[in-house]
Protein backbone atom coordinates (compact mmCIF):
# COMPACT_ATOMS: atom_id res chain seq x y z
CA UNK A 1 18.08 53.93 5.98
CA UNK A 2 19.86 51.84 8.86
CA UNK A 3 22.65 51.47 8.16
CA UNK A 4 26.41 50.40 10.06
CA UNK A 5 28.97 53.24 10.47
CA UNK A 6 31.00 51.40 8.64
CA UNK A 7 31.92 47.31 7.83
CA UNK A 8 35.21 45.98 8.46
CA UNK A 9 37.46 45.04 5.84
CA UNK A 10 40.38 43.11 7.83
CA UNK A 11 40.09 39.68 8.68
CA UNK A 12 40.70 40.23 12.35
CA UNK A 13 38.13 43.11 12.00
CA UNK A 14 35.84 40.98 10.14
CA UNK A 15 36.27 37.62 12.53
CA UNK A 16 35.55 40.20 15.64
CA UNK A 17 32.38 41.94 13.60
CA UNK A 18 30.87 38.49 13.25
CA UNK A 19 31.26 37.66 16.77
CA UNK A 20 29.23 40.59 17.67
CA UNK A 21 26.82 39.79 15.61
CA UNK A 22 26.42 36.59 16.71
CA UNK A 23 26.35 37.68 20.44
CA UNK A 24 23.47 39.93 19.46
CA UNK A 25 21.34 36.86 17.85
CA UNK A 26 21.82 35.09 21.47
CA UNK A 27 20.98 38.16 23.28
CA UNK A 28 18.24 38.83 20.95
CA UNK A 29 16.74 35.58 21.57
CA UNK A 30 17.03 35.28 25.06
CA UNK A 31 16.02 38.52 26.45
CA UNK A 32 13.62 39.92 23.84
CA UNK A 33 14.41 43.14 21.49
CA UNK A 34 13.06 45.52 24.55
CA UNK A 35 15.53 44.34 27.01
CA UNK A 36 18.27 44.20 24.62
CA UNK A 37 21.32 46.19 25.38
CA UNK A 38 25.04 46.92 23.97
CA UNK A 39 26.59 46.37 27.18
CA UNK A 40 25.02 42.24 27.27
CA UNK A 41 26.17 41.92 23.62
CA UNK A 42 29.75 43.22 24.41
CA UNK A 43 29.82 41.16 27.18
CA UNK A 44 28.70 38.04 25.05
CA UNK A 45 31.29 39.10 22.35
CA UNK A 46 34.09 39.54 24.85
CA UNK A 47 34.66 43.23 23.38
CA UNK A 48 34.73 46.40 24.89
CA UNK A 49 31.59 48.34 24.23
CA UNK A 50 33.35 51.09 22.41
CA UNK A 51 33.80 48.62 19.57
CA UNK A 52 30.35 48.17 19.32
CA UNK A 53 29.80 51.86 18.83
CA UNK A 54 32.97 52.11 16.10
CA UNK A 55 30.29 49.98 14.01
CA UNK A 56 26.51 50.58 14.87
CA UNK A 57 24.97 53.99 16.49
CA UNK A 58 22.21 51.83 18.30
CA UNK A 59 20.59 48.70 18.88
CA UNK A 60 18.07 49.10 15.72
CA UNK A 61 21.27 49.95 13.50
CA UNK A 62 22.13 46.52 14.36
CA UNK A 63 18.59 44.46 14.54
CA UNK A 64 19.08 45.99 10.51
CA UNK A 65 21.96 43.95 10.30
CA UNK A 66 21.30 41.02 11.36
CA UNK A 67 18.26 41.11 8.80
CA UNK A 68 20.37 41.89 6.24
CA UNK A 69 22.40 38.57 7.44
CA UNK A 70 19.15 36.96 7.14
CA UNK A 71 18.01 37.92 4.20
CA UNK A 72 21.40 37.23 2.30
CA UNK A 73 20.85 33.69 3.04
CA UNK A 74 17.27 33.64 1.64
CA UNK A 75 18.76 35.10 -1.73
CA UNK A 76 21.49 32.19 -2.27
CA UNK A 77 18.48 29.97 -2.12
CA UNK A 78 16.08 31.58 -4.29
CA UNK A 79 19.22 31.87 -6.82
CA UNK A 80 20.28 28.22 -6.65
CA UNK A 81 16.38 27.15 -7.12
CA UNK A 82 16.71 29.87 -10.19
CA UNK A 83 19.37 27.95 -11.98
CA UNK A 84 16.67 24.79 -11.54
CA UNK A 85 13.78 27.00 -13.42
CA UNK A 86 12.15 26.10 -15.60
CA UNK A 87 13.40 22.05 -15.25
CA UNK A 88 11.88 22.62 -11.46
CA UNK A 89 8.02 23.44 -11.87
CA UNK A 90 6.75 26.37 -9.64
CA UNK A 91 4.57 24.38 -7.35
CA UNK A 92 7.70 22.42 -7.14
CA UNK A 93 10.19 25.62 -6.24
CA UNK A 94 7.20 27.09 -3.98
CA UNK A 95 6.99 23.99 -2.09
CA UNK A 96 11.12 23.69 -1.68
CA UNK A 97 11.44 27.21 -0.94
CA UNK A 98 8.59 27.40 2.05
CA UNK A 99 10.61 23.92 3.27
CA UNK A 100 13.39 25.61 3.84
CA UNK A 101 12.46 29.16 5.29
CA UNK A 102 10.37 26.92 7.51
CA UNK A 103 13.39 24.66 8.79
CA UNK A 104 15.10 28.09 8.99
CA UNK A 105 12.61 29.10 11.52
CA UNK A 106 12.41 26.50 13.38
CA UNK A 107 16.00 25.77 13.24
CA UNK A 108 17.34 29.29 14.32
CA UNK A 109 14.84 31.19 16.51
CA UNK A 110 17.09 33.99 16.26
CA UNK A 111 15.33 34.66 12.32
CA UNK A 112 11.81 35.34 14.29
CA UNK A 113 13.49 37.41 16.93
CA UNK A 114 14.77 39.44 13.87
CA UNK A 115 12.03 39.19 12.05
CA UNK A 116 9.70 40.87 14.57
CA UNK A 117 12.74 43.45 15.93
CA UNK A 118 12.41 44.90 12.87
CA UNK A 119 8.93 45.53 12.96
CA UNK A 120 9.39 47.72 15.97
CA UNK A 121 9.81 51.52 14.09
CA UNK A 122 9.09 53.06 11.28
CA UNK A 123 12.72 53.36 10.53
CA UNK A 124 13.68 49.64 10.92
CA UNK A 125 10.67 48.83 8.88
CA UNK A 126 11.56 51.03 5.96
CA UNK A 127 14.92 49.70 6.50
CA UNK A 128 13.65 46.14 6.40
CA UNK A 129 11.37 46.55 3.31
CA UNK A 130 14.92 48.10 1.25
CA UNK A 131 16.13 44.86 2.38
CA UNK A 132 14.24 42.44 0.99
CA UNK A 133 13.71 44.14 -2.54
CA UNK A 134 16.42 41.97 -3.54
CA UNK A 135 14.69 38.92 -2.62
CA UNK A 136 11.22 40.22 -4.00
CA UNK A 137 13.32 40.79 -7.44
CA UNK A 138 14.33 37.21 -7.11
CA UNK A 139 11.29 35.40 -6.68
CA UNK A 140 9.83 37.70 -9.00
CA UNK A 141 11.77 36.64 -11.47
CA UNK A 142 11.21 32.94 -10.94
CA UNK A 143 7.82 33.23 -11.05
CA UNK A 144 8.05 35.47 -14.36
CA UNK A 145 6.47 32.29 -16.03
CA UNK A 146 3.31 32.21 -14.26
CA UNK A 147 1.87 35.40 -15.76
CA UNK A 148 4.04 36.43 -18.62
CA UNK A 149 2.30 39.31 -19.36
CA UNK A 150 2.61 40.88 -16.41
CA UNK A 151 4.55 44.21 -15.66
CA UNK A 152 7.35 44.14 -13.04
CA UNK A 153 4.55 45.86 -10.74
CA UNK A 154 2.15 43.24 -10.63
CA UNK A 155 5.11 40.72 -10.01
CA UNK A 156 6.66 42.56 -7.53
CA UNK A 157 3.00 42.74 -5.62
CA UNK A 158 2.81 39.08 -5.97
CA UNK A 159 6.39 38.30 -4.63
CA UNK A 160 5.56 40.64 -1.71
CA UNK A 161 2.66 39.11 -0.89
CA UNK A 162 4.38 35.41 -0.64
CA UNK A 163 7.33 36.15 1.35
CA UNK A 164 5.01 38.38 3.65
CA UNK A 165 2.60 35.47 3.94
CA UNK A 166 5.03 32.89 4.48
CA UNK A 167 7.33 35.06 7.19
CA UNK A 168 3.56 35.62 9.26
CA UNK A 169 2.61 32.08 8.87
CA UNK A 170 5.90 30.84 10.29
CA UNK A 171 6.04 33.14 12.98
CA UNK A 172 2.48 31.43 13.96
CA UNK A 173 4.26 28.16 13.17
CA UNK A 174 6.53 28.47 16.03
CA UNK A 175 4.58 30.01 18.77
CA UNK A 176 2.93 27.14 20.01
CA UNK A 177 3.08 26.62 23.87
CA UNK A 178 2.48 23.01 24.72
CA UNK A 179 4.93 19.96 24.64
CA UNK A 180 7.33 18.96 21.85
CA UNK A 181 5.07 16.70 20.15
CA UNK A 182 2.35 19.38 20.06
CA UNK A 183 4.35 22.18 18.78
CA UNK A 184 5.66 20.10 16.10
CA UNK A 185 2.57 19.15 14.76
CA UNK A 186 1.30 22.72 15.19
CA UNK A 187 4.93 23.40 12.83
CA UNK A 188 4.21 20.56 10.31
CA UNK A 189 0.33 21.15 9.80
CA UNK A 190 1.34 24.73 9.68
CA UNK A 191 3.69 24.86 6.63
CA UNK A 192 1.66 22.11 5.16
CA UNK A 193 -1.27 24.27 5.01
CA UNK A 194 0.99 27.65 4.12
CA UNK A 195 1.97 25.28 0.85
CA UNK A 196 -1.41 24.46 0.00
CA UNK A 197 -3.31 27.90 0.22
CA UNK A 198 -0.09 29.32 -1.80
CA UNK A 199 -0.27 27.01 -4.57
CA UNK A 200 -3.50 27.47 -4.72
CA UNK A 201 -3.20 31.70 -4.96
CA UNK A 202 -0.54 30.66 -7.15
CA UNK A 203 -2.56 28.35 -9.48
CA UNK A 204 -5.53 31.47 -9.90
CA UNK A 205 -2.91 33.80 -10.41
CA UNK A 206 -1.88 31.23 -13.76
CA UNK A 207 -5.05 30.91 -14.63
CA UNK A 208 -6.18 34.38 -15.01
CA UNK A 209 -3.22 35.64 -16.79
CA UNK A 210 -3.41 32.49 -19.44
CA UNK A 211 -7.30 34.29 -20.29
């Protein structure tokens, strides 16, 4: 597992530790993950490259952690749409939740950029996939309703299956060459269409488990 050498726990530390981080979105983004280097990020960061290294062994240590960033932020959603459940129907929560990943792609190219950095070794994929188990859990257990009888396993498959979907529909979402108005209706057709063959999965999933 990828993980940093260590995380800081002073607020000067921590300020300075988020300012790399942020440096390596931008260079992430601009240059692509096989151009990407420590010495652009320190320079970004205004820090001396050594400080990189007192934190991260190498540039996939640190791709990790900026999905781990990422994927925080999709767990504080899932949990606030939790405390909605079961006042919020599914179709409802599916249809919210795929909103808002989607504005988070198209709002922050630095998610894709992650997103596909990660798929680069075996390492940063296994890394990736310990990640998002806390996610999977989440949704799981918003969706527990849909198929009551199911064990965790067959939830777990579903969850995965969702976010997996929806991350490699997005991606496709966004990489549309063309003018604006082109690539946003590419973007809104796109997540319109992610919603409806979802809910639809969703709805035969229901069905079979109710008999």
């Amino acid at each position: 597992m990828l993980r940093p050498r260590r995380r800081p726990a002073q607020q000067r530390s921590r300020e300075r530790y988020a300012r790399i981080l942020s440096a390596a979105r931008d260079v992430l983004v601009d240059v692509g993950f096989e151009s990407f280097t420590f010495d652009e990020v320190a320079k970004r960061a205004s820090v001396p490259i050594g400080t990189l290294y007192q934190f991260f062994a190498n540039k996939y240590v640190m791709i990790c952690e900026l999905d781990r960033q990422d994927a925080a932020g999709v767990v504080a959603e899932i949990n606030r749409f939790a405390e909605r459940v079961p006042a919020l129907e599914w179709p409802d929560f599916l249809s919210e939740f795929i909103d808002h990943i989607a504005d988070l792609w198209r709002n922050d190219p630095s998610r894709r950029s992650v997103w596909l950095a990660v798929q680069s070794t075996p390492a940063t994929r296994a890394t990736a996939a310990h990640t998002e188990q806390e996610l999977l859990d989440g949704i799981s257990e918003v969706l527990r309703p849909l198929a009551p009888g199911s064990d965790a396993d067959v939830r777990g498959f579903i969850s995965g299956l969702l976010i997996h979907t929806t991350y490699s529909l997005l991606n496709y979402s966004v990489d549309r060459p063309g003018d604006a108005g082109m690539r946003e209706l590419h973007y809104e057709l796109t997540v319109q269409e992610v919603k409806r063959m979802l809910i639809s999965y969703l709805m035969t999933v229901a069905e079979k488990a109710g008999g």
